[in-house]
Protein backbone atom coordinates (compact mmCIF):
# COMPACT_ATOMS: atom_id res chain seq x y z
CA UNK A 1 -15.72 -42.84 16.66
CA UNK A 2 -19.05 -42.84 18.53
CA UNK A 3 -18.84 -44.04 22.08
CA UNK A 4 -21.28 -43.93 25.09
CA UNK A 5 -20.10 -41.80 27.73
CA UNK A 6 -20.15 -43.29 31.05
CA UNK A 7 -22.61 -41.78 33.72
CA UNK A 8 -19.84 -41.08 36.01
CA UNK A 9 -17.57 -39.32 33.54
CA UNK A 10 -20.65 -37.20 32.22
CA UNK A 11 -21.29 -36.22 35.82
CA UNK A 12 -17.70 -35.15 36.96
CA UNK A 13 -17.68 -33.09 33.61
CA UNK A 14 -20.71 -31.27 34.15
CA UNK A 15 -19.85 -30.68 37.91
CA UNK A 16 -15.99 -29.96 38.07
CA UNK A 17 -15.32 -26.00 38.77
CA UNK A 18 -12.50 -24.24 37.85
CA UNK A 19 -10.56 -21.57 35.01
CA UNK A 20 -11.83 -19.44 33.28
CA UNK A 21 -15.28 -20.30 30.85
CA UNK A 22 -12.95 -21.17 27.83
CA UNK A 23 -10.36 -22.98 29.61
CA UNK A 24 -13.00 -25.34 30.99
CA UNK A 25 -14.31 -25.28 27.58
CA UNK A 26 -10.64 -26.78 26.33
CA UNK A 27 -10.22 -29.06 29.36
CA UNK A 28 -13.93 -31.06 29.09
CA UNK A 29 -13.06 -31.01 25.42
CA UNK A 30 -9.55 -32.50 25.62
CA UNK A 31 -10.61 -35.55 28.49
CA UNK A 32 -13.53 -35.85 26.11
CA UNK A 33 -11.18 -36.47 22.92
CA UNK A 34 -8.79 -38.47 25.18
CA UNK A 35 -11.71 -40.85 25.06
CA UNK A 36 -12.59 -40.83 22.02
CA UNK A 37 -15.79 -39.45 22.40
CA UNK A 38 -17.00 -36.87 20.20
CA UNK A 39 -19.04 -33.45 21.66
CA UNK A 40 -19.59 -30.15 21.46
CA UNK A 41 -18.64 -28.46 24.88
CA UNK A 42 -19.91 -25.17 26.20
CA UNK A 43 -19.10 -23.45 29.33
CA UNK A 44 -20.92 -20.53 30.81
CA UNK A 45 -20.82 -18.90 34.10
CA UNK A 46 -23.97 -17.16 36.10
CA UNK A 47 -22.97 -13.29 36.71
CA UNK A 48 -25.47 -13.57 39.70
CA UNK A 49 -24.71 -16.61 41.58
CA UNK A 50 -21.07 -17.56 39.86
CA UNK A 51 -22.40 -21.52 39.36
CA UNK A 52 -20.81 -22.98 36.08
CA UNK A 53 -23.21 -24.42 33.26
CA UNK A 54 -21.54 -27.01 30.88
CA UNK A 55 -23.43 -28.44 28.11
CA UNK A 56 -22.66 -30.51 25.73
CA UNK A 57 -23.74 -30.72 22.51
CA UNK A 58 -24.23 -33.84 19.83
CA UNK A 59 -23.16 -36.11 21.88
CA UNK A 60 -22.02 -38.86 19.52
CA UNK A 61 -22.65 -36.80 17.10
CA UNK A 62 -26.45 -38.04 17.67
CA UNK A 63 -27.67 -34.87 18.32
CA UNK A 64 -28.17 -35.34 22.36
CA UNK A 65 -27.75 -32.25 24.25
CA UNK A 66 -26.81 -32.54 27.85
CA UNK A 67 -26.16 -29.87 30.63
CA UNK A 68 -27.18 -28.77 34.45
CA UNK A 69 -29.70 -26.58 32.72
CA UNK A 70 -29.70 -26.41 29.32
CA UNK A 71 -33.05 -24.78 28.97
CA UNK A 72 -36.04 -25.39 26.87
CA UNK A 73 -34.73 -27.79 23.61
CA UNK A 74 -35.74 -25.83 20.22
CA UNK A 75 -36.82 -29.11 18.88
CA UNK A 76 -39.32 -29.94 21.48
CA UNK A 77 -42.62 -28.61 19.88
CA UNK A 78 -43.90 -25.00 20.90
CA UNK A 79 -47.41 -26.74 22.18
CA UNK A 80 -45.53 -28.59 24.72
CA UNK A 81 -45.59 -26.89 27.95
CA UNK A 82 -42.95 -27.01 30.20
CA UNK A 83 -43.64 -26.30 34.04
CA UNK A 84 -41.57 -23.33 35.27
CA UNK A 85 -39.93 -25.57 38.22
CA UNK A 86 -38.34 -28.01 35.43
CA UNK A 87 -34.81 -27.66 34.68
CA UNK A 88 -34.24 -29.41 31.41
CA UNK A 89 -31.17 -31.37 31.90
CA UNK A 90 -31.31 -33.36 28.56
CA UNK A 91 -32.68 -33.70 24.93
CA UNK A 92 -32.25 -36.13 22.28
CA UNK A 93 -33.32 -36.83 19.21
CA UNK A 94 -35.26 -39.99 18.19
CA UNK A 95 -36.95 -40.98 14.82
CA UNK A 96 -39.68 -38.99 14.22
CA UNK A 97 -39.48 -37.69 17.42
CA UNK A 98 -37.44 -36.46 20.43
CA UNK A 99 -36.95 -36.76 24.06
CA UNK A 100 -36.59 -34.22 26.63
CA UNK A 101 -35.78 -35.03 30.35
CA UNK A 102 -35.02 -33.11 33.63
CA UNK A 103 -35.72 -32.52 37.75
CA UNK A 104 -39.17 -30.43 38.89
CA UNK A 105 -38.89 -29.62 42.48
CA UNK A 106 -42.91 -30.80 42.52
CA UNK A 107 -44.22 -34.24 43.12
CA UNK A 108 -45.14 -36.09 40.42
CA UNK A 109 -48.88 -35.93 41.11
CA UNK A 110 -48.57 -32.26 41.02
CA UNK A 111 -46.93 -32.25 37.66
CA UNK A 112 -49.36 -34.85 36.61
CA UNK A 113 -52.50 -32.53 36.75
CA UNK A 114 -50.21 -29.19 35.74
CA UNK A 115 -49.19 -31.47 32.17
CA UNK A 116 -53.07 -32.72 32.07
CA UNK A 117 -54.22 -28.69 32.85
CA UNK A 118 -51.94 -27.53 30.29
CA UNK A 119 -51.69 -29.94 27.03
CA UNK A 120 -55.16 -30.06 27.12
CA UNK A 121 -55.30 -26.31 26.88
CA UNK A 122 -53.21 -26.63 24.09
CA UNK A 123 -55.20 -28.84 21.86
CA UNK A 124 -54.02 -32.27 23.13
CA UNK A 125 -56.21 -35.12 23.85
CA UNK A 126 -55.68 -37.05 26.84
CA UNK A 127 -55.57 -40.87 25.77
CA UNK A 128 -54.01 -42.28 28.82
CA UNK A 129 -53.26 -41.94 32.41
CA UNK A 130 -51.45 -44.70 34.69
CA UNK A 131 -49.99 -44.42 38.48
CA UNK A 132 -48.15 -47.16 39.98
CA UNK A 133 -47.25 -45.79 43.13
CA UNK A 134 -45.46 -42.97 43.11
CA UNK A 135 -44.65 -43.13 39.61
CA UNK A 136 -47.42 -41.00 36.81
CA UNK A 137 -47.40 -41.57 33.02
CA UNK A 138 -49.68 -39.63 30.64
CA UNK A 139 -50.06 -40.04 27.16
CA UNK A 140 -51.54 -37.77 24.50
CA UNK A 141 -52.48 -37.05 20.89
CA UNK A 142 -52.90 -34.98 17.93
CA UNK A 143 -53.17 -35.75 14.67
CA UNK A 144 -50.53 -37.93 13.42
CA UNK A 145 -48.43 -37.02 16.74
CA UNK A 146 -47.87 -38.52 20.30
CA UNK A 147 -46.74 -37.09 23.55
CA UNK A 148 -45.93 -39.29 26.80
CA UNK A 149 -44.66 -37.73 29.85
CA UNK A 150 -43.34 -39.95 32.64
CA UNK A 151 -42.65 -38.32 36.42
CA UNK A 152 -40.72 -40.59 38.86
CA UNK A 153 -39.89 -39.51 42.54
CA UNK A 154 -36.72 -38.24 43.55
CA UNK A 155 -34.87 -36.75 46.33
CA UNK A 156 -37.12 -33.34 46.93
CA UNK A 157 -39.31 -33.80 43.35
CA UNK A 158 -39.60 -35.57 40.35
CA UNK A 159 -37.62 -36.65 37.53
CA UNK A 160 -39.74 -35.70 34.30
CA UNK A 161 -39.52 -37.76 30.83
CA UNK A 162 -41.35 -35.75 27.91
CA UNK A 163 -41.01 -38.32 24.44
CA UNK A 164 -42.60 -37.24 21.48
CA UNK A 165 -43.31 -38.54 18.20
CA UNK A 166 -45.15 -38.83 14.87
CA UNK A 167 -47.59 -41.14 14.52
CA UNK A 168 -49.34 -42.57 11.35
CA UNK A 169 -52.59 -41.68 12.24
């Protein structure tokens, strides 16, 4: 059974501290299955700083991957740069495509001209650039493929949206 899991739910999971990395492991896993949710849980622990990392894996069995930092997603194309201040928090798979998403300590105009800077270095073409406010969107192409990156303002940065896709032309 495939169910959405709540935002609250997915937050307490990825946040709760506690046991050893395997017995957290076996106690997201079991409150997961208690719902009737289906995922893949992972539990690591920093040697440095001791902060737990939970991720969990196809989601739904849809593929989505979400954690505190789950790193760069091997499906998101190697000509997509990703700013070193991004944590990836999320990825998900989409027809033809994917989505990525996470929190840049920058402000999105920042990110705006690092993303223009740096797909453009790597062969994209820059089709489209909107700001309402505080909010940036940019939109580029290659052949038969599509990138849009969205940065929104948040608390001390920006929340970053990376979608890609193939197009027909």
């Amino acid at each position: 059974m495939n169910r959405f899991v709540p935002a609250g739910l997915m937050l307490s999971l990825l946040t709760a501290c506690g046991g050893s990395d395997n017995d957290r492991a076996q106690q997201i896993q079991d409150e997961l299955d208690s719902r009737g949710i289906n995922a893949d849980v992972s539990v690591t622990i920093d040697p440095e700083t001791g902060e737990e990392n939970v991720v969990l894996e196809n989601v739904g069995r849809a593929g989505v991957t979400a954690g505190k930092n789950i790193g760069r997603p091997d499906t998101l194309p190697d000509d997509i740069p990703l700013p070193g201040t991004l944590t990836v928090n999320t990825s998900a798979p989409i027809p033809g495509g994917g989505i990525v998403s996470g929190i840049s300590s920058e402000a999105g105009g920042a990110l705006a001209g690092w993303f223009e800077a740096e797909m453009t270095a790597n062969g994209w073409s820059l089709d489209q650039t909107s700001q309402q406010g505080q909010m940036h969107s940019l939109t580029f192409s290659k052949p038969q493929r599509r990138a849009s990156i969205t940065m929104l303002p948040t608390p001390g940065g920006s929340s970053v949206q990376i979608s890609t896709m193939r197009t027909g032309s």
